[in-house]
Protein backbone atom coordinates (compact mmCIF):
# COMPACT_ATOMS: atom_id res chain seq x y z
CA UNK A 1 0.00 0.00 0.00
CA UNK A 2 2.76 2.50 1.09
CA UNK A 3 4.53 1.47 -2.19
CA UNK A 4 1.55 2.58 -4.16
CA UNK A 5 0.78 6.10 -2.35
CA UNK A 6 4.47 7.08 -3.01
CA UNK A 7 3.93 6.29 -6.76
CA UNK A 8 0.88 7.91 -6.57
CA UNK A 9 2.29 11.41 -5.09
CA UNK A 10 5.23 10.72 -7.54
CA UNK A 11 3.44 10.56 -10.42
CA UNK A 12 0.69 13.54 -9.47
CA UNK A 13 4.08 15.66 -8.64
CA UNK A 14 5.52 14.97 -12.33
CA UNK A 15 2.57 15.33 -14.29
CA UNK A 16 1.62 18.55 -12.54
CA UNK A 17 5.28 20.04 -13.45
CA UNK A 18 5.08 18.55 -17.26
CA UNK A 19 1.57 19.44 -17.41
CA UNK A 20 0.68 22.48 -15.06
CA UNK A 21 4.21 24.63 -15.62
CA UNK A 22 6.28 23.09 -18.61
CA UNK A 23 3.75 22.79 -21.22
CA UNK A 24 1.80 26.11 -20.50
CA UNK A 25 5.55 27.64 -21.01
CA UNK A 26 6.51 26.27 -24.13
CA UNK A 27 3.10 26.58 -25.65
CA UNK A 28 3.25 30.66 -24.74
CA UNK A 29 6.62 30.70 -25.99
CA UNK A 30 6.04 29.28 -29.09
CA UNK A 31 2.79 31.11 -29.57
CA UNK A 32 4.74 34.89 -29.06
CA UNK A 33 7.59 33.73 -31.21
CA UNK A 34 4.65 32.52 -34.06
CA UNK A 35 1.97 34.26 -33.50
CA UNK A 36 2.84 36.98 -31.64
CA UNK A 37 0.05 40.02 -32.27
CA UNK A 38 -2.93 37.07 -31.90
CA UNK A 39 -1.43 35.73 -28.62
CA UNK A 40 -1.14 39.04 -27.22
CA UNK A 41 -5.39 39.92 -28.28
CA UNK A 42 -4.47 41.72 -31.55
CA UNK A 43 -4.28 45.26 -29.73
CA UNK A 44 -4.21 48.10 -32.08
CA UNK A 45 -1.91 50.95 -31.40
CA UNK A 46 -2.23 54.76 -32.23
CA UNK A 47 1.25 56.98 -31.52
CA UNK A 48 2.20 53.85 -29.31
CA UNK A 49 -0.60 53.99 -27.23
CA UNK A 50 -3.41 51.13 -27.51
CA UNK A 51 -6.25 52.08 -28.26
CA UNK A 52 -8.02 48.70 -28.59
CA UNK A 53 -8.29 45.33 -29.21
CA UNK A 54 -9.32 43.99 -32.63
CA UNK A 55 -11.10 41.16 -31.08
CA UNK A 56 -13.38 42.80 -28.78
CA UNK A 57 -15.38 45.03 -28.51
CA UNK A 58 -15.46 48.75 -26.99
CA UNK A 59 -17.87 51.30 -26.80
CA UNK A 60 -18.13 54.55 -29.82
CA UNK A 61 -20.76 56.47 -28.75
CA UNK A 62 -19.66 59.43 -30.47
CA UNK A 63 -22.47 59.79 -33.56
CA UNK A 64 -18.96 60.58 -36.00
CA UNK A 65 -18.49 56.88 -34.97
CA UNK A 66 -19.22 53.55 -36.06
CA UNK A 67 -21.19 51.69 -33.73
CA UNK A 68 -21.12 47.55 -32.33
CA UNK A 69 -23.83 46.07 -31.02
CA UNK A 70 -25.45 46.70 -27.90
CA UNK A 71 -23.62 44.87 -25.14
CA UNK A 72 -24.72 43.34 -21.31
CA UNK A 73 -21.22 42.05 -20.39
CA UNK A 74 -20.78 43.37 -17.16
CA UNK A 75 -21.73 47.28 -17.01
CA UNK A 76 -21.41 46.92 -21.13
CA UNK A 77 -18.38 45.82 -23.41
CA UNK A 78 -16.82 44.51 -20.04
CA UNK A 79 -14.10 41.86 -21.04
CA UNK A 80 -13.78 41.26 -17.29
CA UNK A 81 -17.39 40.38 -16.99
CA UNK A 82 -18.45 38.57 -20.79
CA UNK A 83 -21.80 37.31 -21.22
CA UNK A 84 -25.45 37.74 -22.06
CA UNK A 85 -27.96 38.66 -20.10
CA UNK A 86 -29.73 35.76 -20.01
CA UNK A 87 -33.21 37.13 -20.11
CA UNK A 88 -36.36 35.43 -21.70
CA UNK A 89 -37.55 36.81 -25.12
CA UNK A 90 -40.42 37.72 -23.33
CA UNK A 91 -38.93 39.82 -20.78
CA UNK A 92 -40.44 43.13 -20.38
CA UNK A 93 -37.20 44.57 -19.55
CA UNK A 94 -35.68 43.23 -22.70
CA UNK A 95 -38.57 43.88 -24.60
CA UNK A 96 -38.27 47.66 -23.67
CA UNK A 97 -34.41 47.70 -24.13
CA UNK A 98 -35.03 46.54 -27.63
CA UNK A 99 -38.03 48.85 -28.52
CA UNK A 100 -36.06 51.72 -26.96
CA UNK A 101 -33.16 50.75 -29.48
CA UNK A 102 -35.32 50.46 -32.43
CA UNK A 103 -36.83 53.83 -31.71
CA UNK A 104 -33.83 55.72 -31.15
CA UNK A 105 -32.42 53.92 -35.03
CA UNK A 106 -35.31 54.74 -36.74
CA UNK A 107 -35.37 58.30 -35.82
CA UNK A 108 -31.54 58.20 -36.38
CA UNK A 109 -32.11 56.99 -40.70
CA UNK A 110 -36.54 57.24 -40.87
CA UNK A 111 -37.93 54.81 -42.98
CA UNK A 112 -34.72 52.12 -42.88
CA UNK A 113 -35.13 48.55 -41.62
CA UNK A 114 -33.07 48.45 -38.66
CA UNK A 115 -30.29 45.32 -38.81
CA UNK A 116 -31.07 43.04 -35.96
CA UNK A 117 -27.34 43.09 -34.65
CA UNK A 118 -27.92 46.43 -33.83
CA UNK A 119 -30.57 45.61 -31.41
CA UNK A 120 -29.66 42.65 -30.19
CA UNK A 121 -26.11 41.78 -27.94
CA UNK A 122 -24.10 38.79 -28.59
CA UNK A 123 -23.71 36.14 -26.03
CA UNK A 124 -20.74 37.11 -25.06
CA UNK A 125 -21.49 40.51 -25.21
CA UNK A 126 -18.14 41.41 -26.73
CA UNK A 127 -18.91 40.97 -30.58
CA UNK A 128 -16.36 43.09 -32.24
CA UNK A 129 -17.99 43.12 -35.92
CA UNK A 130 -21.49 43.97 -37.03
CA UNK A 131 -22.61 42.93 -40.09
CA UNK A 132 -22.63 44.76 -43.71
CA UNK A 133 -26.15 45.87 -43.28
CA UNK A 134 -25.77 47.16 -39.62
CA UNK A 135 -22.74 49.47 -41.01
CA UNK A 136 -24.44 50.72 -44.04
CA UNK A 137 -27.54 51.66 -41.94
CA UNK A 138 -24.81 54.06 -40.28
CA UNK A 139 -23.80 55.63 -43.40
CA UNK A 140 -25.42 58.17 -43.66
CA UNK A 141 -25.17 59.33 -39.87
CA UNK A 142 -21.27 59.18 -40.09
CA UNK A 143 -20.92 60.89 -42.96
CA UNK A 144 -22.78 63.74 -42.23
CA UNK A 145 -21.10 63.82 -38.76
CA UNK A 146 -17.48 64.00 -41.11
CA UNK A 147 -18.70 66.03 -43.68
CA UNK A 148 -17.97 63.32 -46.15
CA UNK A 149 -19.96 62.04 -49.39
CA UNK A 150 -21.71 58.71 -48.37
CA UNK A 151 -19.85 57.23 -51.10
CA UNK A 152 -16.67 57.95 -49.75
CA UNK A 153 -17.94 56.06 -46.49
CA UNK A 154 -19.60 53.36 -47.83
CA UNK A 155 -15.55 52.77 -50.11
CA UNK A 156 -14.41 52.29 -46.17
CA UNK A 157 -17.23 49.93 -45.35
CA UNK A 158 -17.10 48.36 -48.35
CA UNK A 159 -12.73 47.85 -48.10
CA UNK A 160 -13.11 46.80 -44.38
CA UNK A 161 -15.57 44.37 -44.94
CA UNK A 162 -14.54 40.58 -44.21
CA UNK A 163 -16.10 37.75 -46.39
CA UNK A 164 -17.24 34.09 -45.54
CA UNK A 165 -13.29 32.31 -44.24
CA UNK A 166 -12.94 29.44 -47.13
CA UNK A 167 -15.73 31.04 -48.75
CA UNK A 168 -18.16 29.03 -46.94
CA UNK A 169 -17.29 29.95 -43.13
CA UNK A 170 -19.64 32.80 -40.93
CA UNK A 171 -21.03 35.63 -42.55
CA UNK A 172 -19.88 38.72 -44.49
CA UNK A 173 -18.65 41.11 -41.44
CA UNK A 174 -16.85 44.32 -40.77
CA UNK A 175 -15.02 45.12 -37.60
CA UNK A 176 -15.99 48.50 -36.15
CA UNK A 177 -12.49 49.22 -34.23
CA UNK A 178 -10.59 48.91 -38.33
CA UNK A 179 -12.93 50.42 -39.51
CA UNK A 180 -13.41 53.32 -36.83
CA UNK A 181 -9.32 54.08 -37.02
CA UNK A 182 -9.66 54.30 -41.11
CA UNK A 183 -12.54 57.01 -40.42
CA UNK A 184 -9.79 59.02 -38.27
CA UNK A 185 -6.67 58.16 -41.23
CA UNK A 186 -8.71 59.38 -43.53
CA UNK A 187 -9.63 62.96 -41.64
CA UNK A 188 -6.06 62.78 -40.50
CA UNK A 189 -4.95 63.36 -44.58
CA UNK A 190 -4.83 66.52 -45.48
């Protein structure tokens, strides 16, 4: 019995070292030496300051801004705190979230279908991309915030949008943060 606790604790001690502390390591290493701007959540830098993470999702509430979707992760677009809100369709208090949403859209672009991902959070709450039809619904409201032609806008949406991976894989998408920091290149040119 002894015989087989001490291989017991033996074995528990050297597959928590290989397991627990060497492989993490070499995994991480090899991951920053490979793949170093996903393993580090594909932060996007302005004048050396970050300014965001391609991946998830942050809050542009200024109207010369795209906007994501609506997100419930914590106190909204909390990475710390991911997740939906877990409420019934039939919730009043989503119901009333939603209408308020809707309202607000349709007075922003009257007489426009509002795109459901603009209503409606993700699961995780932290959705970085919106679909082409969400962003094109926002046209108009960005480009008359920049003074720009809605064609000129709609080239950025258009150039920023991500098709089907394989051709086959998800759904057409465009991520607000890329194409948020084009908006400001492009006022940036003289």
């Amino acid at each position: 019995m002894k015989k087989h606790l001490i291989t017991a604790f033996l074995m528990t001690i050297t597959t928590t070292i290989l397991l627990g502390v060497l492989y993490p390591l070499v995994i991480t290493a090899v991951a920053q030496v490979l793949f170093k701007d996903k393993a580090n959540g594909q932060i996007r830098y302005r004048n050396g300051e970050a300014i965001g993470s391609r991946i998830i999702a942050q809050p542009f509430t200024s109207a010369k801004y795209f906007h994501p979707r609506p997100s419930n992760a914590g106190t909204g677009y909390d990475a710390a705190n991911s997740g939906g809100t877990n409420l019934a369709p039939t919730n009043q208090k989503l119901m009333d979230r939603i209408q308020a949403d809707a309202k607000r859209l349709h007075e922003e672009n009257p007489g426009q279908l509002v795109p459901v991902d603009l209503i409606t959070t993700s699961a995780s709450g932290l959705d970085p991309e919106i679909s082409p039809a969400a962003a094109e619904f926002q046209v108009p409201r960005v480009a008359r915030e920049r003074n720009l032609p809605e064609s000129t806008v709609r080239d950025l949406v258009q150039k920023h949008t991500y098709q089907r991976d394989l051709g086959l894989l998800g759904e057409p998408r465009v991520n607000v943060l890329e194409l948020n920091l084009a908006l400001d290149e492009l006022a940036a040119k003289p």
